[in-house]
PDB file of N, CA and C in Angstrom:
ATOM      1  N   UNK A   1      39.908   0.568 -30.825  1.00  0.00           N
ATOM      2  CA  UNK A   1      39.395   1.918 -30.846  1.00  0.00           C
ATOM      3  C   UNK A   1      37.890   1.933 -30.590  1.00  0.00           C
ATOM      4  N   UNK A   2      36.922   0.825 -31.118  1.00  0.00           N
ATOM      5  CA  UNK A   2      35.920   1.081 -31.203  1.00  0.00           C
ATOM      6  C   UNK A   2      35.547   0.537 -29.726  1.00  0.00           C
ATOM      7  N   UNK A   3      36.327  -0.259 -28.986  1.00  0.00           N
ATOM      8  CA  UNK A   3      36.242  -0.272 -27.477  1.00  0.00           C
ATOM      9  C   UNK A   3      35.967   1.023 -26.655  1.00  0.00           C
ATOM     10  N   UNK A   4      37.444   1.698 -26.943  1.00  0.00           N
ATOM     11  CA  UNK A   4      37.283   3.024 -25.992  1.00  0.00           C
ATOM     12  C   UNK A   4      36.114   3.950 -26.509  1.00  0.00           C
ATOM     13  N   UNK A   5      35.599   4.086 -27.376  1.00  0.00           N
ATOM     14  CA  UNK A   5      34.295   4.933 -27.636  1.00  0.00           C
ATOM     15  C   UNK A   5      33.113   4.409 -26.892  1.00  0.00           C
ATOM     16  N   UNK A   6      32.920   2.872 -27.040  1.00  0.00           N
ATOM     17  CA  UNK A   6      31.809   2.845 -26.147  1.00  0.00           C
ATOM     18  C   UNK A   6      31.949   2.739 -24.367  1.00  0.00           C
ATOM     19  N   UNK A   7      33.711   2.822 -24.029  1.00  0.00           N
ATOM     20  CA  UNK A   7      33.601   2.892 -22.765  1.00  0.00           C
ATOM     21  C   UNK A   7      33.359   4.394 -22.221  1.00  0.00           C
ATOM     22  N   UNK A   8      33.962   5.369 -23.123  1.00  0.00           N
ATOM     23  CA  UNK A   8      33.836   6.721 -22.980  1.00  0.00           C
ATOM     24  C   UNK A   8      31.873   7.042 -22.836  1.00  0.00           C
ATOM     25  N   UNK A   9      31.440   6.640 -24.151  1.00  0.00           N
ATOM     26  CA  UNK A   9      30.378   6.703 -24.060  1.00  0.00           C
ATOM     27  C   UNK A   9      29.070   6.221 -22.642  1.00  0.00           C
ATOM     28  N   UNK A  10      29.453   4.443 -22.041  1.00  0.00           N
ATOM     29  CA  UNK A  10      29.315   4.498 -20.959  1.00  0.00           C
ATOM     30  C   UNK A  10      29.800   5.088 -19.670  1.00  0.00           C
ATOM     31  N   UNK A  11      30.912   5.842 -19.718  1.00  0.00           N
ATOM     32  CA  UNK A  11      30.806   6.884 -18.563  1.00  0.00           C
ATOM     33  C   UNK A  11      30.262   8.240 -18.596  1.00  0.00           C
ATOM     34  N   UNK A  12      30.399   8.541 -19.921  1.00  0.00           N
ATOM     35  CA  UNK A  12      29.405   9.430 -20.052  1.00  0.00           C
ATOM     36  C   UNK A  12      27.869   9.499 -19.587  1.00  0.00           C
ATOM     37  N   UNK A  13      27.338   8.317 -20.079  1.00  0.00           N
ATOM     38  CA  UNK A  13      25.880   8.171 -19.421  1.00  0.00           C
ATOM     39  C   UNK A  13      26.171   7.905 -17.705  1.00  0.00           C
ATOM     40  N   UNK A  14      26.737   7.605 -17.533  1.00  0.00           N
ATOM     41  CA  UNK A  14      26.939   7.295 -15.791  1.00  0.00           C
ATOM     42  C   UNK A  14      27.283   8.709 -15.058  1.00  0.00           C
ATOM     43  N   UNK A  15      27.913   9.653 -15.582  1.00  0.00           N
ATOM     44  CA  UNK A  15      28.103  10.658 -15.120  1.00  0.00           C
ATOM     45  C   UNK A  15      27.432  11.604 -15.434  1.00  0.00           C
ATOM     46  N   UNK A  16      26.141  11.360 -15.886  1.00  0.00           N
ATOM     47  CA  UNK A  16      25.284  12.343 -16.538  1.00  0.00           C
ATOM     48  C   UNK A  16      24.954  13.564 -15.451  1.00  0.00           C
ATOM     49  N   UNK A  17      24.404  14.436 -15.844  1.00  0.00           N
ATOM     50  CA  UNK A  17      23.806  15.946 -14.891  1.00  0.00           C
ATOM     51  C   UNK A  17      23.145  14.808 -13.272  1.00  0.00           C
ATOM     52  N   UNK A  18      22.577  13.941 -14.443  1.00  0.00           N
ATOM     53  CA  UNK A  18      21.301  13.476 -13.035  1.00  0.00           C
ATOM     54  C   UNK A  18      22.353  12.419 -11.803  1.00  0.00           C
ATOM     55  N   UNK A  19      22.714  12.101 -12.055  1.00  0.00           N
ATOM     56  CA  UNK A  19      23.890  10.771 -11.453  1.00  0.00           C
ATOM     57  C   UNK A  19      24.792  12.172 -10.758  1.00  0.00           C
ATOM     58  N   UNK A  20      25.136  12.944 -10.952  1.00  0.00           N
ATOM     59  CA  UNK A  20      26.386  13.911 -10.314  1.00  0.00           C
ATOM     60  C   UNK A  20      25.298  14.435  -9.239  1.00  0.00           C
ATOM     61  N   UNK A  21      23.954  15.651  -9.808  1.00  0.00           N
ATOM     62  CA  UNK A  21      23.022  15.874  -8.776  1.00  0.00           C
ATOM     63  C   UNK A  21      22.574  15.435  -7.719  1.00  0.00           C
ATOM     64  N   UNK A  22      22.758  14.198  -8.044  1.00  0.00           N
ATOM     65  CA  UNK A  22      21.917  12.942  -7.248  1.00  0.00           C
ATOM     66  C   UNK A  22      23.265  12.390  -5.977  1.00  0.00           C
ATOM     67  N   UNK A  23      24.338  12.450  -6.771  1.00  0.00           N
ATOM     68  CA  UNK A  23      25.368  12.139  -5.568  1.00  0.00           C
ATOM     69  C   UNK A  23      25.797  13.446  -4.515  1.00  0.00           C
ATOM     70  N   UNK A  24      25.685  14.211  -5.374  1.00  0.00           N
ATOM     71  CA  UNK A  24      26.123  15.720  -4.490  1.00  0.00           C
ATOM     72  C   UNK A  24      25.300  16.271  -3.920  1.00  0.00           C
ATOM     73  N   UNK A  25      23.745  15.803  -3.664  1.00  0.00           N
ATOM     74  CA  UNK A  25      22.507  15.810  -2.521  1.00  0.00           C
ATOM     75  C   UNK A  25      22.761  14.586  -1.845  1.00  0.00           C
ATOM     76  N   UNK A  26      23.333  13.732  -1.947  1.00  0.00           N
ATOM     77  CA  UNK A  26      23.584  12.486  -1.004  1.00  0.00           C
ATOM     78  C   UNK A  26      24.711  13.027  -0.216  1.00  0.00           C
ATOM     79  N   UNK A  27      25.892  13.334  -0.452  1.00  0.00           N
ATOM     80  CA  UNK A  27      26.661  13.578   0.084  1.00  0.00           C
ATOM     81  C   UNK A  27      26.450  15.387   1.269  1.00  0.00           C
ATOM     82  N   UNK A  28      25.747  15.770   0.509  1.00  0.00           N
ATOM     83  CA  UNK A  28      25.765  17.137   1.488  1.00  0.00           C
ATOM     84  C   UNK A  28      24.945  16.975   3.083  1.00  0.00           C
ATOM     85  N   UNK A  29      23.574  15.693   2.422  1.00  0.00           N
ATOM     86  CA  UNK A  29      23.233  15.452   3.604  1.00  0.00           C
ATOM     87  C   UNK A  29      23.744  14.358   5.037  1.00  0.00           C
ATOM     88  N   UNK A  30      24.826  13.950   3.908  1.00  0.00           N
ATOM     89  CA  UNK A  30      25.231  13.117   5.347  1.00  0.00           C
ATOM     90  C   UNK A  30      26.980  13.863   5.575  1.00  0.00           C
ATOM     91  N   UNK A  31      27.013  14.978   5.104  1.00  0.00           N
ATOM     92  CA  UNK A  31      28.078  16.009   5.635  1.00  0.00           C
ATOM     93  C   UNK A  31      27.368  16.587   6.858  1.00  0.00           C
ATOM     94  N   UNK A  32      25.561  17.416   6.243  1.00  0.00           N
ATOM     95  CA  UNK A  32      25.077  17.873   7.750  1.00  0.00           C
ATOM     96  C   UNK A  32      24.635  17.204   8.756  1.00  0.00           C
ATOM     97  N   UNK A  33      24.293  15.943   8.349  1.00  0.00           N
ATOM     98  CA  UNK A  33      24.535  14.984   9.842  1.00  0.00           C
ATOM     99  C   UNK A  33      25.326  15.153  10.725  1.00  0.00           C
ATOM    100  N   UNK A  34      26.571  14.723   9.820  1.00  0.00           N
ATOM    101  CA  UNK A  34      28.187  14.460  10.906  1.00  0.00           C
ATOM    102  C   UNK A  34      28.022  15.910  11.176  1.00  0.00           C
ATOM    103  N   UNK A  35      28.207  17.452  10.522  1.00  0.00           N
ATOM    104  CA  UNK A  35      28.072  18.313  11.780  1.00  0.00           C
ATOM    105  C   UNK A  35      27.236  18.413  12.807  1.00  0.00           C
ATOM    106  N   UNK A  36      25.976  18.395  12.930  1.00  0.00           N
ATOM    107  CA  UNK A  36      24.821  18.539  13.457  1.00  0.00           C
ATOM    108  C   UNK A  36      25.605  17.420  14.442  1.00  0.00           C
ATOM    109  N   UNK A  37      25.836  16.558  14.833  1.00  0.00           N
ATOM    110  CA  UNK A  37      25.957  15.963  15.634  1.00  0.00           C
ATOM    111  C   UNK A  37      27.702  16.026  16.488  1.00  0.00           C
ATOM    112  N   UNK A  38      28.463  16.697  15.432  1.00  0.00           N
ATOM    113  CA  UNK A  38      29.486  17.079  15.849  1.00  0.00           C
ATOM    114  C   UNK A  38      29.279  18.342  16.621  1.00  0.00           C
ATOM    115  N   UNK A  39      28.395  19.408  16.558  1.00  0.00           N
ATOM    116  CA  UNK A  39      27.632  20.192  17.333  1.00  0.00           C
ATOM    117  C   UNK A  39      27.694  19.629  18.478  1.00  0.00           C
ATOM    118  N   UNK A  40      26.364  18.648  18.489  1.00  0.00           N
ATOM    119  CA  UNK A  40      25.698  18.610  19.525  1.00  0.00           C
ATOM    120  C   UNK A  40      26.658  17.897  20.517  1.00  0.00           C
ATOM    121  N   UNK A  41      28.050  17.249  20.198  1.00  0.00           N
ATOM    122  CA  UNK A  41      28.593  16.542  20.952  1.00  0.00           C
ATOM    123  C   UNK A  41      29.692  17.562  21.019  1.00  0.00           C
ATOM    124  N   UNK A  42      30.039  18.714  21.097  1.00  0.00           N
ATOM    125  CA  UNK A  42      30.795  19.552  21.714  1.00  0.00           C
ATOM    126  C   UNK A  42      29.821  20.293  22.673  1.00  0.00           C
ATOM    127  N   UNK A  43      28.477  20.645  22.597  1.00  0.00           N
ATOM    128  CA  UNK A  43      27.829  21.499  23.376  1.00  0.00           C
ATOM    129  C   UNK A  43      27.616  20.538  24.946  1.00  0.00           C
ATOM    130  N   UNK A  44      28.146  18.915  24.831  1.00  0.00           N
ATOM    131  CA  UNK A  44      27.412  18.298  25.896  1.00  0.00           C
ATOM    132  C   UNK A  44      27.930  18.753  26.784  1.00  0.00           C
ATOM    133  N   UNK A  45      27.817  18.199  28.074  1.00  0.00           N
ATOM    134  CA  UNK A  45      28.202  18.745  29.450  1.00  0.00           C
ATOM    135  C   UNK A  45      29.450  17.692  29.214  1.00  0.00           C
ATOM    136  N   UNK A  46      30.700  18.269  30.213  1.00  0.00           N
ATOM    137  CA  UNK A  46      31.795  16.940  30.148  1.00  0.00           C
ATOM    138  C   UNK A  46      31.256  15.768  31.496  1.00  0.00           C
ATOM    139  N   UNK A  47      31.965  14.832  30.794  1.00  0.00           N
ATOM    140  CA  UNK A  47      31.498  13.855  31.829  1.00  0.00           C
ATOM    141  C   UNK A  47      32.616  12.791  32.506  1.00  0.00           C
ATOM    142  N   UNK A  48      33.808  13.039  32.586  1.00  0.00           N
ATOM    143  CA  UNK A  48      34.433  12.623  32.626  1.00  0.00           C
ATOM    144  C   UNK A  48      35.717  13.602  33.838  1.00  0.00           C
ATOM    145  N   UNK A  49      36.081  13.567  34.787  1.00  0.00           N
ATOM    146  CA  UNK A  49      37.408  13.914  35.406  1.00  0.00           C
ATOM    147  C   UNK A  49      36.430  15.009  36.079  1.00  0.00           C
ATOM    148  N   UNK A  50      37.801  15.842  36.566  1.00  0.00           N
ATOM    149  CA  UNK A  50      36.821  16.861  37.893  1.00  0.00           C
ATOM    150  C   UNK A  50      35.218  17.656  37.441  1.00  0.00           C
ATOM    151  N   UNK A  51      35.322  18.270  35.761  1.00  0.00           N
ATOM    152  CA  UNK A  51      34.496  18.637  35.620  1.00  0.00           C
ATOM    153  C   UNK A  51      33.393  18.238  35.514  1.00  0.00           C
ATOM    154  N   UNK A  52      33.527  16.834  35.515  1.00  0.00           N
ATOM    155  CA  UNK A  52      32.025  16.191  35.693  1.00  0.00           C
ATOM    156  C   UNK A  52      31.373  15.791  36.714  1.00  0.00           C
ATOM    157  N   UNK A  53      31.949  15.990  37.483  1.00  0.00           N
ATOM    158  CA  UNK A  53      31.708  15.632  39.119  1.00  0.00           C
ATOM    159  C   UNK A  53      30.906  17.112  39.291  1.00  0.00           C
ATOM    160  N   UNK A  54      31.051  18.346  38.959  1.00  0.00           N
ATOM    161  CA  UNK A  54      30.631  19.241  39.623  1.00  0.00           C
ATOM    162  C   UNK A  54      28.962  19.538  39.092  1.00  0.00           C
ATOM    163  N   UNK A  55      27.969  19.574  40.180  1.00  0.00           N
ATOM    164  CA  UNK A  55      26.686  18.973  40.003  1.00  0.00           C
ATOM    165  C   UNK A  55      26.138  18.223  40.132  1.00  0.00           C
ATOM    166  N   UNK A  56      27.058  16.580  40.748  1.00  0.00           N
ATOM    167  CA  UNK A  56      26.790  15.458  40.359  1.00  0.00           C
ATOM    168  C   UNK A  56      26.391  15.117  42.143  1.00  0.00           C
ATOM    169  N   UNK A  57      25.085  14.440  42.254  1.00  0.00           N
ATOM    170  CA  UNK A  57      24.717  14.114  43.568  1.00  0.00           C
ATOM    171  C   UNK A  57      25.102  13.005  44.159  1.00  0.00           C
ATOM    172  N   UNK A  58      25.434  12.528  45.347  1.00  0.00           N
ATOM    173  CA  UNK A  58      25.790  11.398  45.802  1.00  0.00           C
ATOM    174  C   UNK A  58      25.192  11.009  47.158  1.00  0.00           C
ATOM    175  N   UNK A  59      25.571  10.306  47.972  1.00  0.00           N
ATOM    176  CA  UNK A  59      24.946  10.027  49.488  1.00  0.00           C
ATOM    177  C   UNK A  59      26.110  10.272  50.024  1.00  0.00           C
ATOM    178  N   UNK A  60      25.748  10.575  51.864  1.00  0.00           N
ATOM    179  CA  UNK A  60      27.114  10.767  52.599  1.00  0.00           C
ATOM    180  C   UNK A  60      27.312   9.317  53.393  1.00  0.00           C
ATOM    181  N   UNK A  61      28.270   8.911  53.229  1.00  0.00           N
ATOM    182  CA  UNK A  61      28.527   7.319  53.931  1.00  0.00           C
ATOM    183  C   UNK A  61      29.190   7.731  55.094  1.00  0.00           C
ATOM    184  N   UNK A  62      29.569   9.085  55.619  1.00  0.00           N
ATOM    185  CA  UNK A  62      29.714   9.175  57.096  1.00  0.00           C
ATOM    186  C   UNK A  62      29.158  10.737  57.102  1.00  0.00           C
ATOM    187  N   UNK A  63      28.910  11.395  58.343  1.00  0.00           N
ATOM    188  CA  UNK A  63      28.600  12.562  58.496  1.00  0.00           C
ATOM    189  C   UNK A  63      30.257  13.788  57.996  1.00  0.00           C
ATOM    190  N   UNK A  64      29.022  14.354  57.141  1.00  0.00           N
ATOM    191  CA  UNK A  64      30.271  15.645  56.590  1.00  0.00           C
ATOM    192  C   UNK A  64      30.476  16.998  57.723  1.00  0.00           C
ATOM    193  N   UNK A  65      31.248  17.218  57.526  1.00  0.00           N
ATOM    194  CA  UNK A  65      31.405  18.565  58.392  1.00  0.00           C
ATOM    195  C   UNK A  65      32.380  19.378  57.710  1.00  0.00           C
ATOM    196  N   UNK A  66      33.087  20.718  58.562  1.00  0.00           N
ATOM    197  CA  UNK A  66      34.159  21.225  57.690  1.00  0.00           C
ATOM    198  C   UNK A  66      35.206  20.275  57.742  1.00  0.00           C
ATOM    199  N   UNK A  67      35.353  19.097  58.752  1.00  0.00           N
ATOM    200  CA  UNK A  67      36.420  19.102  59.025  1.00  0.00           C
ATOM    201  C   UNK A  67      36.754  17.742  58.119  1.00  0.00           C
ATOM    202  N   UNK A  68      35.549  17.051  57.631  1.00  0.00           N
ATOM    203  CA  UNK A  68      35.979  16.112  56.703  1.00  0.00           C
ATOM    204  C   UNK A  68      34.711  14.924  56.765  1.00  0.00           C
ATOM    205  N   UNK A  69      34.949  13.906  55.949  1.00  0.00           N
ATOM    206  CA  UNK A  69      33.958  13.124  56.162  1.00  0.00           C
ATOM    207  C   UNK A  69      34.133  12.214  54.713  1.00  0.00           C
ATOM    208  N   UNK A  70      33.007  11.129  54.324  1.00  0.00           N
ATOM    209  CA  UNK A  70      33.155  10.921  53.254  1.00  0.00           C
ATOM    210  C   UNK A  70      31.797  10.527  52.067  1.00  0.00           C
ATOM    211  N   UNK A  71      31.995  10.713  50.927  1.00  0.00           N
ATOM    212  CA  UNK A  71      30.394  10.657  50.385  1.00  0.00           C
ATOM    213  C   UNK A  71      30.832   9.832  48.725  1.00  0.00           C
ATOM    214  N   UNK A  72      29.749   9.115  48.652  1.00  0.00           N
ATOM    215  CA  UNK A  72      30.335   8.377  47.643  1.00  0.00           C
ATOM    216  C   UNK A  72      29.198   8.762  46.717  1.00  0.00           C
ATOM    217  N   UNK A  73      30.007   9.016  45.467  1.00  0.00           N
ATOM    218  CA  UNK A  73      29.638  10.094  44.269  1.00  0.00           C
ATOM    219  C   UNK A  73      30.578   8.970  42.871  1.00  0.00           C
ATOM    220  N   UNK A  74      29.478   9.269  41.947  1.00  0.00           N
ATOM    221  CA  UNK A  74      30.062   8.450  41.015  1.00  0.00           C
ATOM    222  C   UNK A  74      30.263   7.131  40.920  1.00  0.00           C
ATOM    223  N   UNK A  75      30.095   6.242  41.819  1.00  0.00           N
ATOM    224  CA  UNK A  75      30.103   5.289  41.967  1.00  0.00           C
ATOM    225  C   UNK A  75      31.919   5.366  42.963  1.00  0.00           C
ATOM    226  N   UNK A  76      31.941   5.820  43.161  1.00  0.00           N
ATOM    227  CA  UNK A  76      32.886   5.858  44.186  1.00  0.00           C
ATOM    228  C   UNK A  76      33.075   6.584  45.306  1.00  0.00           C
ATOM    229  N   UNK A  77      33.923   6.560  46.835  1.00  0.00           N
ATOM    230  CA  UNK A  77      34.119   6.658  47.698  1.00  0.00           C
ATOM    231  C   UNK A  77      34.815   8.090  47.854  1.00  0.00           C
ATOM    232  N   UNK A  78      34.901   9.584  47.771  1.00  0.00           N
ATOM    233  CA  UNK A  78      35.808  10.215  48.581  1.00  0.00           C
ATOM    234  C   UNK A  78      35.447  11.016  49.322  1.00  0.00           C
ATOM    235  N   UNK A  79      36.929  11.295  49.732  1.00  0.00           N
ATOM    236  CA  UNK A  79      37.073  12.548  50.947  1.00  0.00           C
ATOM    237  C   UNK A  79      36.275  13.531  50.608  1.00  0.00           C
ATOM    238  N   UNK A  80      35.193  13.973  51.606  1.00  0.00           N
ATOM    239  CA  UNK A  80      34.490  15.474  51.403  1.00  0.00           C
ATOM    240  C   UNK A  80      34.257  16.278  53.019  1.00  0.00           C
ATOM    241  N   UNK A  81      34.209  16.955  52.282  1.00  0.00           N
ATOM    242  CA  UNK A  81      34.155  18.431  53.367  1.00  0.00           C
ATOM    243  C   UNK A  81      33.036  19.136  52.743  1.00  0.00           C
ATOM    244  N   UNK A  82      32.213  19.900  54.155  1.00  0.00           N
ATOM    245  CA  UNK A  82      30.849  20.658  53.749  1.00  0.00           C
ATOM    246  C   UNK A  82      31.010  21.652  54.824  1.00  0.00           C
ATOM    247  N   UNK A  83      30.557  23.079  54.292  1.00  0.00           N
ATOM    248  CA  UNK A  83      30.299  24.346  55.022  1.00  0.00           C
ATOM    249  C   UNK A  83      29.549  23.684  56.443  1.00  0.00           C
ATOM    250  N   UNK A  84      28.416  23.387  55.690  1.00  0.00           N
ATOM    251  CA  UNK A  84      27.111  22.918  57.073  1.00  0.00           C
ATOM    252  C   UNK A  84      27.647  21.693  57.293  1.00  0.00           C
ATOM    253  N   UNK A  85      26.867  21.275  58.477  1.00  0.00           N
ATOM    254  CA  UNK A  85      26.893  19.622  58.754  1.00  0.00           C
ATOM    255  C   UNK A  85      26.064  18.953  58.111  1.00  0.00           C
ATOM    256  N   UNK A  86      26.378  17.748  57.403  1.00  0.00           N
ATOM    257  CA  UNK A  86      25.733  16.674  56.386  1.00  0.00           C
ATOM    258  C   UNK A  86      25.290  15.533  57.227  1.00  0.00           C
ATOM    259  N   UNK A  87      24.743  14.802  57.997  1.00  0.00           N
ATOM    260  CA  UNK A  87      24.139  13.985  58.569  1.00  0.00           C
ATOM    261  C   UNK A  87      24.680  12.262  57.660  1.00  0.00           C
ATOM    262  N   UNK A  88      25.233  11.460  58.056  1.00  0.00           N
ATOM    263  CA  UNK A  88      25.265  10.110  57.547  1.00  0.00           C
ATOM    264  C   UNK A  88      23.930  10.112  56.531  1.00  0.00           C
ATOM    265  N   UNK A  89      23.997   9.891  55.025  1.00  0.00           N
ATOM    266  CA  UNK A  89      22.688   8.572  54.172  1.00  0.00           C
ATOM    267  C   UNK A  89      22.370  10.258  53.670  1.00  0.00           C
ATOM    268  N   UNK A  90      22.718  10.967  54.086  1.00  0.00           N
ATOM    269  CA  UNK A  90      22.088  11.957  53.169  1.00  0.00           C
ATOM    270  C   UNK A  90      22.240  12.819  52.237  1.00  0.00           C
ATOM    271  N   UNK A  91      21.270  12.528  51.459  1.00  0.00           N
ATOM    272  CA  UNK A  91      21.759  12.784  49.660  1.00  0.00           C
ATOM    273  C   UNK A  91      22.459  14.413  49.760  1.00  0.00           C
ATOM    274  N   UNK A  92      23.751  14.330  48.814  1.00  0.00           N
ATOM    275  CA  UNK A  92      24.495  15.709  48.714  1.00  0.00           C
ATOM    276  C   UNK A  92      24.631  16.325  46.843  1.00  0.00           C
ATOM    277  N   UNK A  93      25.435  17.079  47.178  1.00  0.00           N
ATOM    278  CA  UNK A  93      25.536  17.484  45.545  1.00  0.00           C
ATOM    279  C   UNK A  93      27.011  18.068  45.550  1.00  0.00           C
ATOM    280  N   UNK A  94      27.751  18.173  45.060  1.00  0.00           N
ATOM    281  CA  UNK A  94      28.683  18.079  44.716  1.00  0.00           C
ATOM    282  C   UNK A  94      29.114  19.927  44.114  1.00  0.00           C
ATOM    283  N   UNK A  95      29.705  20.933  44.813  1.00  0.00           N
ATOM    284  CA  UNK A  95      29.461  21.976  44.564  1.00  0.00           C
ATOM    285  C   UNK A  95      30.772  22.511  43.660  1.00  0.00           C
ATOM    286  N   UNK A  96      32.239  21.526  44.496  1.00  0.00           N
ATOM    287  CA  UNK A  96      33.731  22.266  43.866  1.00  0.00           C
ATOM    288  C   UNK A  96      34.384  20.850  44.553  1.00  0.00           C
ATOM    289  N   UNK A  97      35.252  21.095  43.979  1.00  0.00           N
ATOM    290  CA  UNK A  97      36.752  20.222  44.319  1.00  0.00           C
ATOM    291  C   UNK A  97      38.151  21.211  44.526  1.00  0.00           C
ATOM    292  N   UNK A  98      39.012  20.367  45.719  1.00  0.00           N
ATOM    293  CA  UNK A  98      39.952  21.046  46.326  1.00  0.00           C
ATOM    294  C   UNK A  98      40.554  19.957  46.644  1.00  0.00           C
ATOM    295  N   UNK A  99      42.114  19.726  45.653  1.00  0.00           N
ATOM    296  CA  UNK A  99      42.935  19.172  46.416  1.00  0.00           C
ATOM    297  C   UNK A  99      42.980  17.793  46.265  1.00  0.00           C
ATOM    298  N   UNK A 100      42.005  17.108  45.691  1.00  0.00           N
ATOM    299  CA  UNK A 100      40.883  15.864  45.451  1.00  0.00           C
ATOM    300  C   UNK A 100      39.800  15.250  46.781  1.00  0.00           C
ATOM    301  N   UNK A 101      39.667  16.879  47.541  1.00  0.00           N
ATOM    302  CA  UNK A 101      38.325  16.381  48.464  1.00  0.00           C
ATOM    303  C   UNK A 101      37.336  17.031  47.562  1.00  0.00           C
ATOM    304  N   UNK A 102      36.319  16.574  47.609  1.00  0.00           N
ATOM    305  CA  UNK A 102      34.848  17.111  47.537  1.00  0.00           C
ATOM    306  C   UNK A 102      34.551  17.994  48.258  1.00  0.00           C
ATOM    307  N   UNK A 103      33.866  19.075  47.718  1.00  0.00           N
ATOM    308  CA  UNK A 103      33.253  20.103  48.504  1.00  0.00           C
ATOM    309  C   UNK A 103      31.584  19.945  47.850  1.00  0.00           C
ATOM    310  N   UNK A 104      30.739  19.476  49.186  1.00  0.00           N
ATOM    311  CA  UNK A 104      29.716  19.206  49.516  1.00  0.00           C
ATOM    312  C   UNK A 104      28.725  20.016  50.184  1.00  0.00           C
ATOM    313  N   UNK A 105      27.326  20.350  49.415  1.00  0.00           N
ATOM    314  CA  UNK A 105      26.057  20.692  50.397  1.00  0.00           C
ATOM    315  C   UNK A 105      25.007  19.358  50.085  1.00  0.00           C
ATOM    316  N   UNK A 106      24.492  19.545  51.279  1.00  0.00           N
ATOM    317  CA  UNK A 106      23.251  18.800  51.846  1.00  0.00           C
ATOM    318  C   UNK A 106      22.100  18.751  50.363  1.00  0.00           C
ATOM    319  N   UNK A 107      21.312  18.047  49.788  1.00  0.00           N
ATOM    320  CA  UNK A 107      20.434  18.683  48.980  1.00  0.00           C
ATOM    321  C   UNK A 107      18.972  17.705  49.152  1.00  0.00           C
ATOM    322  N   UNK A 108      18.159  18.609  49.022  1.00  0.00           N
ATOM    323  CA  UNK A 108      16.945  17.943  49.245  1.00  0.00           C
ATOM    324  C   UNK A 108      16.521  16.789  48.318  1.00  0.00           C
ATOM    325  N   UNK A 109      17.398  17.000  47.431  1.00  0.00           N
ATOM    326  CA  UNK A 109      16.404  15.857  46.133  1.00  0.00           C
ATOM    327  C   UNK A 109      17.199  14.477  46.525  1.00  0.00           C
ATOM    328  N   UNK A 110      15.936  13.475  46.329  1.00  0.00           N
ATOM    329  CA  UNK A 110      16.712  12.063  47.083  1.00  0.00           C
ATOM    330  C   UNK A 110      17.315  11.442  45.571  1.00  0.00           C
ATOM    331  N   UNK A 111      17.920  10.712  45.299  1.00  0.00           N
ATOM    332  CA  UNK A 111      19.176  10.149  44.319  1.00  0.00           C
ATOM    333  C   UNK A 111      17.873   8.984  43.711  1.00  0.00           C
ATOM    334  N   UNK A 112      16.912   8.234  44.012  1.00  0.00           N
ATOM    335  CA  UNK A 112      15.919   7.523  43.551  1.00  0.00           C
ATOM    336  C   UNK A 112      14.861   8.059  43.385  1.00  0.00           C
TER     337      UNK A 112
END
């Protein structure tokens, strides 16, 4: 008996006002972490599958036209098609996708 009194008694002091305060300000701030960053990682842009391609600049490895051509974006090679004519080596941007061609304009900003 005189065991369980002083174990009662040591959880008592362990769970005092200050020890509970002290954990339940620890814990709230690393609750608003994980949101704050669960935020910020839904607001990102996607980066992954068609929607991330759109915006994304590349070079043309043959001359684009309407009628086809090809520009490698992403670190890879495809089929694109452009309103205007795209000239071979020159940097594009990536406007829509159709079909899995690229739809391509010309853009002034160079990729380096």
């Amino acid at each position: 008996m005189e065991l369980d009194v002083h174990f009662l008694n040591l959880l008592f002091q362990l769970f005092s006002q200050g020890f509970i305060v002290t954990a339940t300000v620890i814990f709230l701030l690393i609750a608003s972490v994980g949101v704050v960053l669960a935020v910020k990682a839904h607001k990102r842009k996607t980066q992954t599958g068609f929607d991330g391609l759109i915006g994304v600049t590349g070079t043309a490895r043959t001359a684009i036209s309407p009628q086809g051509g090809r520009a490698f974006v992403h670190g890879e090679i495809w089929q694109a098609i452009s309103r205007d004519p795209v000239k071979k080596g020159a940097p594009v941007i990536v406007k829509g996708i159709r079909n899995m061609v690229l739809i391509v304009e010309e853009t002034h900003f160079s990729l380096i």
